[in-house]
C-alpha atoms as a PDB file:
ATOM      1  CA  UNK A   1      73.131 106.515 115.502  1.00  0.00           C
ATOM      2  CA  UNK A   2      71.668 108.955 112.707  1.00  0.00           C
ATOM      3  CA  UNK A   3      72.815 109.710 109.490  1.00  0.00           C
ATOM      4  CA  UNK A   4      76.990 110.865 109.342  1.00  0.00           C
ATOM      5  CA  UNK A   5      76.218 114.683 108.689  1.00  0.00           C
ATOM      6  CA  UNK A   6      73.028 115.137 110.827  1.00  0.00           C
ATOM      7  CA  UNK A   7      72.757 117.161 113.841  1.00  0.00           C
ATOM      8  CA  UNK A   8      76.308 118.886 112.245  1.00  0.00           C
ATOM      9  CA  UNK A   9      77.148 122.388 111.158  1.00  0.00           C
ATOM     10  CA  UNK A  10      79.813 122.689 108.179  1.00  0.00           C
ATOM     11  CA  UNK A  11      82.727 123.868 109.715  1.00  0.00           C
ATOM     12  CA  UNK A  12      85.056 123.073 106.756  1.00  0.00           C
ATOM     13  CA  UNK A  13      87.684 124.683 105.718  1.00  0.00           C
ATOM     14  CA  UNK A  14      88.447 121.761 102.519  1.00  0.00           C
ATOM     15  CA  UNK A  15      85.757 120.660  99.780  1.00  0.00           C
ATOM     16  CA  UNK A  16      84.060 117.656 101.621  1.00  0.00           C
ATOM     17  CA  UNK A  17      84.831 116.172 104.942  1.00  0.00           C
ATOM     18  CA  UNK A  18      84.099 113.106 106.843  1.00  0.00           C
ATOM     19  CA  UNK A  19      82.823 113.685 110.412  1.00  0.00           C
ATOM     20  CA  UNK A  20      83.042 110.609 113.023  1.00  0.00           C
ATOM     21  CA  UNK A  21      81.152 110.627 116.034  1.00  0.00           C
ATOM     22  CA  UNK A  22      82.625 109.360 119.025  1.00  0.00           C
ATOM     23  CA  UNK A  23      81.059 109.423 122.841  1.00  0.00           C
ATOM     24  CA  UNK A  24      81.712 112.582 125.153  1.00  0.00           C
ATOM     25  CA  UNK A  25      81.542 112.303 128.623  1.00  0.00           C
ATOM     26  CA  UNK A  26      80.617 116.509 128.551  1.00  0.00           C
ATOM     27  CA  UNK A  27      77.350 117.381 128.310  1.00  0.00           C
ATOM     28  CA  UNK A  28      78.030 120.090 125.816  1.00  0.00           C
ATOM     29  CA  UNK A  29      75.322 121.646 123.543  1.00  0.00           C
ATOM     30  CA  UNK A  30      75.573 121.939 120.283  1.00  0.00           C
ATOM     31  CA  UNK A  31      76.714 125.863 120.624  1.00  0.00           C
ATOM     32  CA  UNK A  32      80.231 124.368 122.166  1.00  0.00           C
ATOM     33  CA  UNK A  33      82.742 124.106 119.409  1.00  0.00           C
ATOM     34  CA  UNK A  34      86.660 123.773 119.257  1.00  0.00           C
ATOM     35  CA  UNK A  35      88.319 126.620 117.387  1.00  0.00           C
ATOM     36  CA  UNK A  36      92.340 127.330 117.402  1.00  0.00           C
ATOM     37  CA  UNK A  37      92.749 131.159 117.452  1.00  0.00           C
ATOM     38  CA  UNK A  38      89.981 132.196 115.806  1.00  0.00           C
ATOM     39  CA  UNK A  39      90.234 129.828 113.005  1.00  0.00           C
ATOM     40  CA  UNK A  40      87.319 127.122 111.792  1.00  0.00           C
ATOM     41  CA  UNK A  41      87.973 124.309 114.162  1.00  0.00           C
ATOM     42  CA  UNK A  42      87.368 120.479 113.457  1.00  0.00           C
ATOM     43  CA  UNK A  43      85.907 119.806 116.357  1.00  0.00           C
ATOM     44  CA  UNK A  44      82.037 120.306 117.043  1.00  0.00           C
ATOM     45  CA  UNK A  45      79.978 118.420 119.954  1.00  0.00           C
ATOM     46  CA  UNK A  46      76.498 117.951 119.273  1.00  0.00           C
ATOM     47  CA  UNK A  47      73.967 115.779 121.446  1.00  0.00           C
ATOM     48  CA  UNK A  48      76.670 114.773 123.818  1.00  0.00           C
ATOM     49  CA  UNK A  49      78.645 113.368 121.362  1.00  0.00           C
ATOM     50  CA  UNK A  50      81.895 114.800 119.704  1.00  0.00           C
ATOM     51  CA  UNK A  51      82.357 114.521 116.351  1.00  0.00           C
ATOM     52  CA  UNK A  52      85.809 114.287 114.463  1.00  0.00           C
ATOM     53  CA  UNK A  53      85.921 116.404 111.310  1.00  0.00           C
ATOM     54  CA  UNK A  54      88.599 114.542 108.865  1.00  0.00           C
ATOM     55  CA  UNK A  55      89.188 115.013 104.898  1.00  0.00           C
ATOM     56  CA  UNK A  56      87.797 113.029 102.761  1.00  0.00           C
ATOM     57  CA  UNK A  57      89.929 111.955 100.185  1.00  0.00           C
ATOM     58  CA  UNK A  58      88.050 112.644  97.279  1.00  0.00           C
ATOM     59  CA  UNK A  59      88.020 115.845  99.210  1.00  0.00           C
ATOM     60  CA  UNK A  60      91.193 116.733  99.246  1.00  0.00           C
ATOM     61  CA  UNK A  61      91.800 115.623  95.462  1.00  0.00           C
ATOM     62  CA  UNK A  62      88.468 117.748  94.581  1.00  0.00           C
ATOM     63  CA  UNK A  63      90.659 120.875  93.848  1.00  0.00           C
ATOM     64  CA  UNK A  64      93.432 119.203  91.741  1.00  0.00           C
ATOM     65  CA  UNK A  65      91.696 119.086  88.247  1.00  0.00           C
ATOM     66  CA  UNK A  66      91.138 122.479  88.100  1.00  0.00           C
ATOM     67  CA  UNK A  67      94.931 122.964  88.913  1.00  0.00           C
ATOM     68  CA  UNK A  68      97.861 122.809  87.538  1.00  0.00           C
ATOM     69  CA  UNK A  69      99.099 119.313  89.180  1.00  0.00           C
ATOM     70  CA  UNK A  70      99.486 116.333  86.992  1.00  0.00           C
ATOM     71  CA  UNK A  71      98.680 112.884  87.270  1.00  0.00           C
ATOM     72  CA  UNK A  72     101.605 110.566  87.956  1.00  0.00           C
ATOM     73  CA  UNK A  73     100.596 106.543  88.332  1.00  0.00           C
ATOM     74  CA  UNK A  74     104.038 106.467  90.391  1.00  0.00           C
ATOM     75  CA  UNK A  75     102.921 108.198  93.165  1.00  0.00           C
ATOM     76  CA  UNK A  76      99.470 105.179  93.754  1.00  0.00           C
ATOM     77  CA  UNK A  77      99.931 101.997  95.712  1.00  0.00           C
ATOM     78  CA  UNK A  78      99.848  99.194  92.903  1.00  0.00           C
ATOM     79  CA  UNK A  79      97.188  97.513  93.229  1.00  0.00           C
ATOM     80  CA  UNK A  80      99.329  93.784  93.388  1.00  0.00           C
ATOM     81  CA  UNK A  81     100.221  94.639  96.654  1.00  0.00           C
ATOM     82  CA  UNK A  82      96.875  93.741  98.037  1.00  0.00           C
ATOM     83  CA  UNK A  83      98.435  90.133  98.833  1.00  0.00           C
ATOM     84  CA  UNK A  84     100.693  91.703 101.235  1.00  0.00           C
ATOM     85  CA  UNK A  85      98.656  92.375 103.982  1.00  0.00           C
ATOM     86  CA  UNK A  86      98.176  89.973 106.015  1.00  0.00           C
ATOM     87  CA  UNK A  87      96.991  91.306 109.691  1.00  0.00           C
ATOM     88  CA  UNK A  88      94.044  93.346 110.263  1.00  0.00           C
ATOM     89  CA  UNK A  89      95.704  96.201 110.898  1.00  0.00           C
ATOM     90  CA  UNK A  90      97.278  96.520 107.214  1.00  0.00           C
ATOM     91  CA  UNK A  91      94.363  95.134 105.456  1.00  0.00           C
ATOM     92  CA  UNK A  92      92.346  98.256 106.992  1.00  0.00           C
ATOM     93  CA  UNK A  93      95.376 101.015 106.832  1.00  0.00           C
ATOM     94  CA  UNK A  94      95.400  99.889 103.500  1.00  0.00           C
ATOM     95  CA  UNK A  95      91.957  99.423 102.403  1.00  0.00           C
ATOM     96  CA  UNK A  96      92.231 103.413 102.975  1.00  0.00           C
ATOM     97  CA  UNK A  97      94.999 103.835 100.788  1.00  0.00           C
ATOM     98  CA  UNK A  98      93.341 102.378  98.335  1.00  0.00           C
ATOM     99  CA  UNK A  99      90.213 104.479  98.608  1.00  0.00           C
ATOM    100  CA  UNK A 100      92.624 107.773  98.419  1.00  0.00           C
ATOM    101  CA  UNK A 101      94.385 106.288  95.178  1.00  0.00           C
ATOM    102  CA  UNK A 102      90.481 105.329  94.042  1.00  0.00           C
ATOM    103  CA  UNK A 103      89.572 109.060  94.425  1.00  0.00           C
ATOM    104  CA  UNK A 104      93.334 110.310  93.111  1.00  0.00           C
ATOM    105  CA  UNK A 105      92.710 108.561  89.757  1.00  0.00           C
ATOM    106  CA  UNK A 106      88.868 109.409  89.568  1.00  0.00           C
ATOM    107  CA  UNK A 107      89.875 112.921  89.995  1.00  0.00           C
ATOM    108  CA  UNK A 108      91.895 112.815  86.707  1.00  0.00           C
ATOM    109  CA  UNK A 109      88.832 111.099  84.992  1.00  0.00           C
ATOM    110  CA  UNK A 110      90.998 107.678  84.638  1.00  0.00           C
ATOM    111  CA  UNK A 111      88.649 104.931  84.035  1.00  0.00           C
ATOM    112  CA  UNK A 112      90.110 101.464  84.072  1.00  0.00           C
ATOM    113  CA  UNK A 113      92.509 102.365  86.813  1.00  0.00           C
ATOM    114  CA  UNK A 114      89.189 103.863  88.715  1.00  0.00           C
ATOM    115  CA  UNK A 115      87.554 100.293  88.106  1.00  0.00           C
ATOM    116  CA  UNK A 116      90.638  98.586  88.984  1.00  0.00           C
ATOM    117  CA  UNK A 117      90.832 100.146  92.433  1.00  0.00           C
ATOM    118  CA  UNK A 118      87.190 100.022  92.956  1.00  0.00           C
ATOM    119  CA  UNK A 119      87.513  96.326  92.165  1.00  0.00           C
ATOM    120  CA  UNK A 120      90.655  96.206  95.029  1.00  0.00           C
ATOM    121  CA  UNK A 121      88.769  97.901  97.197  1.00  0.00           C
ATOM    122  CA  UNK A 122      85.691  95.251  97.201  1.00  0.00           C
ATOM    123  CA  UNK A 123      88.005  93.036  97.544  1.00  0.00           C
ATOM    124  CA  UNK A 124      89.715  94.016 100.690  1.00  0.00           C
ATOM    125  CA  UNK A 125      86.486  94.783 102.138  1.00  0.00           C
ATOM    126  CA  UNK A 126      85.624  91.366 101.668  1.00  0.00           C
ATOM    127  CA  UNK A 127      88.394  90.478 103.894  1.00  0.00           C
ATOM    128  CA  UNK A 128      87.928  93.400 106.536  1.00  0.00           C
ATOM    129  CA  UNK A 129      84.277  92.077 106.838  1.00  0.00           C
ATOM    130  CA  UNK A 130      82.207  95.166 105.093  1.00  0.00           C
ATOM    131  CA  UNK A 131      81.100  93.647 102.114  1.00  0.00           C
ATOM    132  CA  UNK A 132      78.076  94.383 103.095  1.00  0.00           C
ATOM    133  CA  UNK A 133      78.508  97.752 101.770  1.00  0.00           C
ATOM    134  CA  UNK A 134      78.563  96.700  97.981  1.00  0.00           C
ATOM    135  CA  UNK A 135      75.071  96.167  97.653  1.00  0.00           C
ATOM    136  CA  UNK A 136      73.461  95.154  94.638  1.00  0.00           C
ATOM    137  CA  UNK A 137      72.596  99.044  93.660  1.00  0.00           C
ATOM    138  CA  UNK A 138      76.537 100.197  94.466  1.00  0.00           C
ATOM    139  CA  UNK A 139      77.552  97.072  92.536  1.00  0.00           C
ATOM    140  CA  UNK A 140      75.564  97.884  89.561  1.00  0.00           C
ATOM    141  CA  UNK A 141      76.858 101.216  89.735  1.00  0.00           C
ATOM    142  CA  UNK A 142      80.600  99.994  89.552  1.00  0.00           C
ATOM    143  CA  UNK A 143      79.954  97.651  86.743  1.00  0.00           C
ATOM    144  CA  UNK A 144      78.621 100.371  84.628  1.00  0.00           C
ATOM    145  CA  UNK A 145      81.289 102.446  85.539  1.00  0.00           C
ATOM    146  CA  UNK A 146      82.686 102.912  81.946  1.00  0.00           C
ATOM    147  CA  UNK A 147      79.250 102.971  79.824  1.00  0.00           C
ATOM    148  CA  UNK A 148      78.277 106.073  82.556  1.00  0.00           C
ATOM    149  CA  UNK A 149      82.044 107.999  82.186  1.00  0.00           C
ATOM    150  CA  UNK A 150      79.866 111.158  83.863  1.00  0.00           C
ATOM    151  CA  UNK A 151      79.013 109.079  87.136  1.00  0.00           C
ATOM    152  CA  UNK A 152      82.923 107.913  87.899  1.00  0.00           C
ATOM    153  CA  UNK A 153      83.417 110.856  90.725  1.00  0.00           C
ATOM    154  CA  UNK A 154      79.964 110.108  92.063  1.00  0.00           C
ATOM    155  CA  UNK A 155      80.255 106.388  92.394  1.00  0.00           C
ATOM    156  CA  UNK A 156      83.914 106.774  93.833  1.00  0.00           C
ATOM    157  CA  UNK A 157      82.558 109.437  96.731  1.00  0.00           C
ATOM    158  CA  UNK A 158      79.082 107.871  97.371  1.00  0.00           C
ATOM    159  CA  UNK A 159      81.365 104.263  97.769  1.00  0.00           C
ATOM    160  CA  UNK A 160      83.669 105.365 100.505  1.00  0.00           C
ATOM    161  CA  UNK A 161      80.565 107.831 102.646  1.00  0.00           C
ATOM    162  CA  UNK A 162      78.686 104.518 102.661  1.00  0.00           C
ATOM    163  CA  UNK A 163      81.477 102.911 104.038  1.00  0.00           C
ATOM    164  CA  UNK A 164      82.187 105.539 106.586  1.00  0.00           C
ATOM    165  CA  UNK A 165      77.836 105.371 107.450  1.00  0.00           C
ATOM    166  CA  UNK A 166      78.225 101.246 107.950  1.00  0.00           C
ATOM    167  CA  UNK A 167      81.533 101.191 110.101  1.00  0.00           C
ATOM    168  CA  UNK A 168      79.778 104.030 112.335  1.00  0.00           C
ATOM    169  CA  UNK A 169      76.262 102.067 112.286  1.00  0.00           C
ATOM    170  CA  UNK A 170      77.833  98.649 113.257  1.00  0.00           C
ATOM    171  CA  UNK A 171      79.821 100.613 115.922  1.00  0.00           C
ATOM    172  CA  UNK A 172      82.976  99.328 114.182  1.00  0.00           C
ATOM    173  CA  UNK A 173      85.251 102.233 115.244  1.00  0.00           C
ATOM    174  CA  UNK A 174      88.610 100.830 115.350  1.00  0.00           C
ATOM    175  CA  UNK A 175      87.995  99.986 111.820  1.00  0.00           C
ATOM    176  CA  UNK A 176      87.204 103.382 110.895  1.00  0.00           C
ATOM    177  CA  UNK A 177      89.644 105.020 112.693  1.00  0.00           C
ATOM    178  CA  UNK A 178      92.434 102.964 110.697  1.00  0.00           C
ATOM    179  CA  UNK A 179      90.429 103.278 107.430  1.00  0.00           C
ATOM    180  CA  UNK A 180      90.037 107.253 107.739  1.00  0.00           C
ATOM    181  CA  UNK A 181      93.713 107.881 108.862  1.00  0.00           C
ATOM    182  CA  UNK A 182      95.027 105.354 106.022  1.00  0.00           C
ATOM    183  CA  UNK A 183      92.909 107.199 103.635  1.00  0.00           C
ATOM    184  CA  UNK A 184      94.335 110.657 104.790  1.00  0.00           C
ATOM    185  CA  UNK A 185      97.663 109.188 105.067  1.00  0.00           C
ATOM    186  CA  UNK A 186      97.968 108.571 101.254  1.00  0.00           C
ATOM    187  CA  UNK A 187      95.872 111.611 100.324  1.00  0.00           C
ATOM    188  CA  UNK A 188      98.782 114.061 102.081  1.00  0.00           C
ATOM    189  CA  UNK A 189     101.772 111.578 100.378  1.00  0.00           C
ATOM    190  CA  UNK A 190     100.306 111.793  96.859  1.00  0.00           C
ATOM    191  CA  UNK A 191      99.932 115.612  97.430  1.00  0.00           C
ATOM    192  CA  UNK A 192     103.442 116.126  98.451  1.00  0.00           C
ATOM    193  CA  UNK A 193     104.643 114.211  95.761  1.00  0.00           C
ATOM    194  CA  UNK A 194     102.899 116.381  93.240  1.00  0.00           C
ATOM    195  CA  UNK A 195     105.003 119.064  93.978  1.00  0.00           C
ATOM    196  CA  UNK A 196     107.491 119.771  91.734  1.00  0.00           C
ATOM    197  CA  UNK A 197     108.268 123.581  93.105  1.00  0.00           C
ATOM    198  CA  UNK A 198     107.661 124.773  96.152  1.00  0.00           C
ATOM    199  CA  UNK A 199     105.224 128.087  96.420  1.00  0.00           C
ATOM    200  CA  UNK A 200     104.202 129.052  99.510  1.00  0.00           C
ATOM    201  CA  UNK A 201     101.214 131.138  97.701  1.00  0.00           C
ATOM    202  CA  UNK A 202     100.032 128.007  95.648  1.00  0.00           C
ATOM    203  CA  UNK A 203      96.637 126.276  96.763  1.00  0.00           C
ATOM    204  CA  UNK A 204      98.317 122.732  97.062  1.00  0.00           C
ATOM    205  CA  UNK A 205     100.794 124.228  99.398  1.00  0.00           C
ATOM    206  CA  UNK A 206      98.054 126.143 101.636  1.00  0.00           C
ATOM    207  CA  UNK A 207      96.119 122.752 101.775  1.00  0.00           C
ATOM    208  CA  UNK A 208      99.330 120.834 103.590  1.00  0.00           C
ATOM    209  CA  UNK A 209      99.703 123.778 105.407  1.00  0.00           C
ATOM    210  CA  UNK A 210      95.793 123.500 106.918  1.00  0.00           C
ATOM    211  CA  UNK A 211      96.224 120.181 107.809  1.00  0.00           C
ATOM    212  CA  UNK A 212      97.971 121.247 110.910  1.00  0.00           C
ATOM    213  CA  UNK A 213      94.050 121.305 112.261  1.00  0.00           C
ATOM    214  CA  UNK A 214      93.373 118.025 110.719  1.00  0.00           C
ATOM    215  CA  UNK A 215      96.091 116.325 112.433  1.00  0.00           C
ATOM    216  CA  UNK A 216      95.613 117.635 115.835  1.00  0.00           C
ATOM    217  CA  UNK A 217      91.994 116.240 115.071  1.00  0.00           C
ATOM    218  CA  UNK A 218      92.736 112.929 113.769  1.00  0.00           C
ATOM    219  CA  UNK A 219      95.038 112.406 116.593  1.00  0.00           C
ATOM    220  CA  UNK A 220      92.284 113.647 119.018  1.00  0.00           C
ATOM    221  CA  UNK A 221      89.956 110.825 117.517  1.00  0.00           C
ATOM    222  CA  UNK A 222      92.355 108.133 117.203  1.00  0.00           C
ATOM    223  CA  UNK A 223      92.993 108.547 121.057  1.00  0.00           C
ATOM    224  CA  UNK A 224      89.892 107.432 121.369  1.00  0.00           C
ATOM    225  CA  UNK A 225      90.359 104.017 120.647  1.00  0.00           C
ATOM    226  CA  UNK A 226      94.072 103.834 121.730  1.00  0.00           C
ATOM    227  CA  UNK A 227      93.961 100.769 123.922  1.00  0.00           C
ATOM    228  CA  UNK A 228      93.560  99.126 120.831  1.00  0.00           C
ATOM    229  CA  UNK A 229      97.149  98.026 120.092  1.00  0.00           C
ATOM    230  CA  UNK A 230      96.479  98.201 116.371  1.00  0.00           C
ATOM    231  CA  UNK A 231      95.309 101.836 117.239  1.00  0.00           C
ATOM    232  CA  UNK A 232      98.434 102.849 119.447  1.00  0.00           C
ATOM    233  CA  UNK A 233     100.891 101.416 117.159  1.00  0.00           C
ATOM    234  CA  UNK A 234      99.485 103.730 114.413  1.00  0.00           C
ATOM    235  CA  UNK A 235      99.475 106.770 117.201  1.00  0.00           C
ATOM    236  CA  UNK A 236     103.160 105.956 117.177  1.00  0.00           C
ATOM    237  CA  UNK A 237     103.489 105.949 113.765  1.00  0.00           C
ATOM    238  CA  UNK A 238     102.275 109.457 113.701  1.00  0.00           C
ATOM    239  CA  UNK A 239     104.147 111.172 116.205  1.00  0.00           C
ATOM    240  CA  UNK A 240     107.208 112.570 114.120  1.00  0.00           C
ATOM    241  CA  UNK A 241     104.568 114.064 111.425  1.00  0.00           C
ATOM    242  CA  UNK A 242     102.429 115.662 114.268  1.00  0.00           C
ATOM    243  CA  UNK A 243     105.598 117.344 115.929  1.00  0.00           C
ATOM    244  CA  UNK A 244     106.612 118.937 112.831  1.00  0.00           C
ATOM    245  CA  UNK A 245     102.677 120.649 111.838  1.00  0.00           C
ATOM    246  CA  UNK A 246     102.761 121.565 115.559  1.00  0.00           C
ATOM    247  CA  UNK A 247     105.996 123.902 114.343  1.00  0.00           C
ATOM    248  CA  UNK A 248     103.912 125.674 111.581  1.00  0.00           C
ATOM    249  CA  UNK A 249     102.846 129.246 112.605  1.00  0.00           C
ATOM    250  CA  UNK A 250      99.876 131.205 111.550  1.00  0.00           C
ATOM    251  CA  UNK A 251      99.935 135.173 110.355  1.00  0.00           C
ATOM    252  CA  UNK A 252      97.285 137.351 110.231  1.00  0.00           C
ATOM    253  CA  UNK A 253      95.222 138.248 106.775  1.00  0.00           C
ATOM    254  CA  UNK A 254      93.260 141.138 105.829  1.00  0.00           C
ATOM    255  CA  UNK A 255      89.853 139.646 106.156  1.00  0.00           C
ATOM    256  CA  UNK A 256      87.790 136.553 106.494  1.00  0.00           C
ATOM    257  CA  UNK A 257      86.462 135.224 103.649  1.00  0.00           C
ATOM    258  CA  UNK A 258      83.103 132.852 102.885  1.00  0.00           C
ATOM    259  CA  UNK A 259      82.601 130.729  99.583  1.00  0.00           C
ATOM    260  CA  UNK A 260      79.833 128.180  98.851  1.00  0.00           C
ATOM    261  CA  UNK A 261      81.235 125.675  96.631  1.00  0.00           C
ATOM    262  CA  UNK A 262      78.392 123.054  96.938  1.00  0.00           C
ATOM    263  CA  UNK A 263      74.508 123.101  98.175  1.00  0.00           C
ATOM    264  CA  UNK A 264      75.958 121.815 101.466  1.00  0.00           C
ATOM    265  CA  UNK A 265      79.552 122.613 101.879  1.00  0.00           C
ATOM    266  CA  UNK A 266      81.153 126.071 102.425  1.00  0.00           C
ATOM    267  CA  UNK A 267      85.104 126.922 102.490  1.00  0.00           C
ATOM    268  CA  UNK A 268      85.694 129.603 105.530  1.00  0.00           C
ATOM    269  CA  UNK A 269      88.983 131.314 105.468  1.00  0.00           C
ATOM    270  CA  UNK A 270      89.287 133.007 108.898  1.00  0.00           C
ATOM    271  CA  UNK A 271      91.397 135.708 109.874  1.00  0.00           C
ATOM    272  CA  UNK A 272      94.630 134.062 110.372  1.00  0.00           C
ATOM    273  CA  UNK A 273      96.027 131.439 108.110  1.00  0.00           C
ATOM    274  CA  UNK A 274      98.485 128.498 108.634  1.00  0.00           C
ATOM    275  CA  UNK A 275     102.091 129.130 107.254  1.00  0.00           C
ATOM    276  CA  UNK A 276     104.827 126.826 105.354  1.00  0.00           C
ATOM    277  CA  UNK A 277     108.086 126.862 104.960  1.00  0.00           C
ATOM    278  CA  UNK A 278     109.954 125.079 102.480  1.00  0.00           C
ATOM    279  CA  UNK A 279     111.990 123.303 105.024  1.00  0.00           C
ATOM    280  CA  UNK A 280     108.887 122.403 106.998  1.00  0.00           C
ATOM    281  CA  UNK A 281     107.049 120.836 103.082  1.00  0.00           C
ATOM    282  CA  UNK A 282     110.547 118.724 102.900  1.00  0.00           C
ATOM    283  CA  UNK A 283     110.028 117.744 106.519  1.00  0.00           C
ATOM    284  CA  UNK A 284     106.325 116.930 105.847  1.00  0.00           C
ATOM    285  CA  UNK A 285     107.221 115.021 102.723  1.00  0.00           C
ATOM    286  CA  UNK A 286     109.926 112.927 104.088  1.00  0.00           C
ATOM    287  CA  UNK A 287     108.107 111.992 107.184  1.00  0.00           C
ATOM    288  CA  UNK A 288     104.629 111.066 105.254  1.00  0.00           C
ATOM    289  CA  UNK A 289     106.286 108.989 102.630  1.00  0.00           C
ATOM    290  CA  UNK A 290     108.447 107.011 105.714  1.00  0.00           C
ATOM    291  CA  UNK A 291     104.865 106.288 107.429  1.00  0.00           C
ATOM    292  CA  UNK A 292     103.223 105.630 104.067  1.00  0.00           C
ATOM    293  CA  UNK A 293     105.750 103.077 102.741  1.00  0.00           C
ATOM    294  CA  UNK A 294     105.881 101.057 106.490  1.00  0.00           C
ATOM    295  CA  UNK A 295     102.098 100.664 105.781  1.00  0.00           C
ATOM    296  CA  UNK A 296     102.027 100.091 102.356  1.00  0.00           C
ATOM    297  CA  UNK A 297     105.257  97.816 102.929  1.00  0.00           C
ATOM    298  CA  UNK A 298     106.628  99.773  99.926  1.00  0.00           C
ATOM    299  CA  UNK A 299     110.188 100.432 101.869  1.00  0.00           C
END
């Protein structure tokens, strides 16, 4: 298959975004795409293939240092509990909850914990069988990490794409699909957790709030492997959280809006947005952290 973001439009509504391609039996062109009520959708098929728009993590982190959200080491999964995992399933969940704690502490320009995660990371992916990722340029790149402070977010984001490019390469799917939702699993928690008030106006409110779509859409792509146990029991796991963004409403806003933030990536606000209640952030947060911590086996 070619490159992860060939042959795709941005249709983001976040900073940067993984797309996965998975087989379609349609033969849709690449003018048929997924939207919900006039909003950006996260799902585009191109080529007869669909592909699964999902935040990256270092995406979803992008916006924080500009913010007024603080870094708290609490919220991270330490990095001792590598030994934990055992199975397949958590070594993979987990290797993505490490890459959204690699890009959490990156994003606050924290050095030896960024090297320290990087270093967990090649280690689980020793054990998930992607090692070959690390090559001797990405390695090089790590090891230098400190003497290069300006290269930290670069190394962090270009380390988890190439990961995403060689588990959709080696048609490893199952692997990516637990990766990617372990990744956004931890991404949301952290988030959450940063949260000391709730406003309904701030930006790291509205971003929980969009991930209404990205659920719907990570479910959508995890079905696709779902008689994989490993997969289904994760399905399951998800349930609960997908009920309760299935309660959040949209309203209508005075007009749609178009930013370029990057060479390649453009934010589109449409004409509706997603709402939040405070009782539906409290729901959110409960039900992410009881997921997160059965994963992480933090509980």
């Amino acid at each position: 298959m070619n490159s992860l973001l060939k042959h795709l439009r941005i249709l983001v509504i976040i900073l940067l975004t993984v797309s996965i391609a998975s087989c379609n039996q349609n033969n849709s062109s690449e003018e048929d795409i997924f939207e919900d009520d006039g909003d950006v959708g996260f799902i585009t098929e191109v080529e007869s293939q669909t592909y699964y728009l999902i935040p990256s993590p270092e995406g979803l982190f992008s916006f924080i240092r500009d913010g007024d959200l603080k870094y708290v080491k609490d919220v991270l999964n330490p990095t001792e509990n590598m030994d934990k995992y055992i199975d397949t399933r958590s070594k993979e969940l987990n290797f993505g909850i490490y890459s959204a704690d690699l890009a959490y502490v990156a994003s606050f320009n924290k050095y030896q914990e960024s090297v320290d995660y990087l270093n967990t990371v090649r280690t689980l992916s020793d054990e998930i069988g992607i090692s070959a990722v690390f090559d001797e340029n990405l390695i090089g790149r790590i090891d230098n990490i400190i003497d290069n402070q300006d290269s930290l977010l670069k190394v962090t984001s270009d380390s988890y794409f190439s990961i995403v490019r060689y588990l959709e390469s080696s048609n490893r799917t199952k692997t990516l699909a637990l990766i990617v939702t372990g990744g956004w699993i931890e991404s949301i928690y952290v988030v959450t957790n940063l949260i000391d008030n709730f406003n309904p106006g701030s930006d790291a409110v509205q971003l929980l709030a969009d991930q209404k779509l990205v659920v719907e859409n990570l479910m959508s792509y995890l079905d696709q492997n779902k008689s994989d146990d490993n997969i289904q029991r994760t399905i399951n796991d998800l349930k609960n959280l997908q009920k309760i963004y299935q309660g959040l409403q949209t309203e209508q806003v005075e007009e749609k809006t178009q930013e370029k933030v990057a060479d390649d990536v453009v934010v589109v606000g449409g004409n509706k947005k997603i709402v939040i209640t405070k009782e539906q952030f409290e729901q959110i947060k409960k039900e992410i952290a009881k997921i997160r911590n059965k994963i992480t086996k933090n509980e």
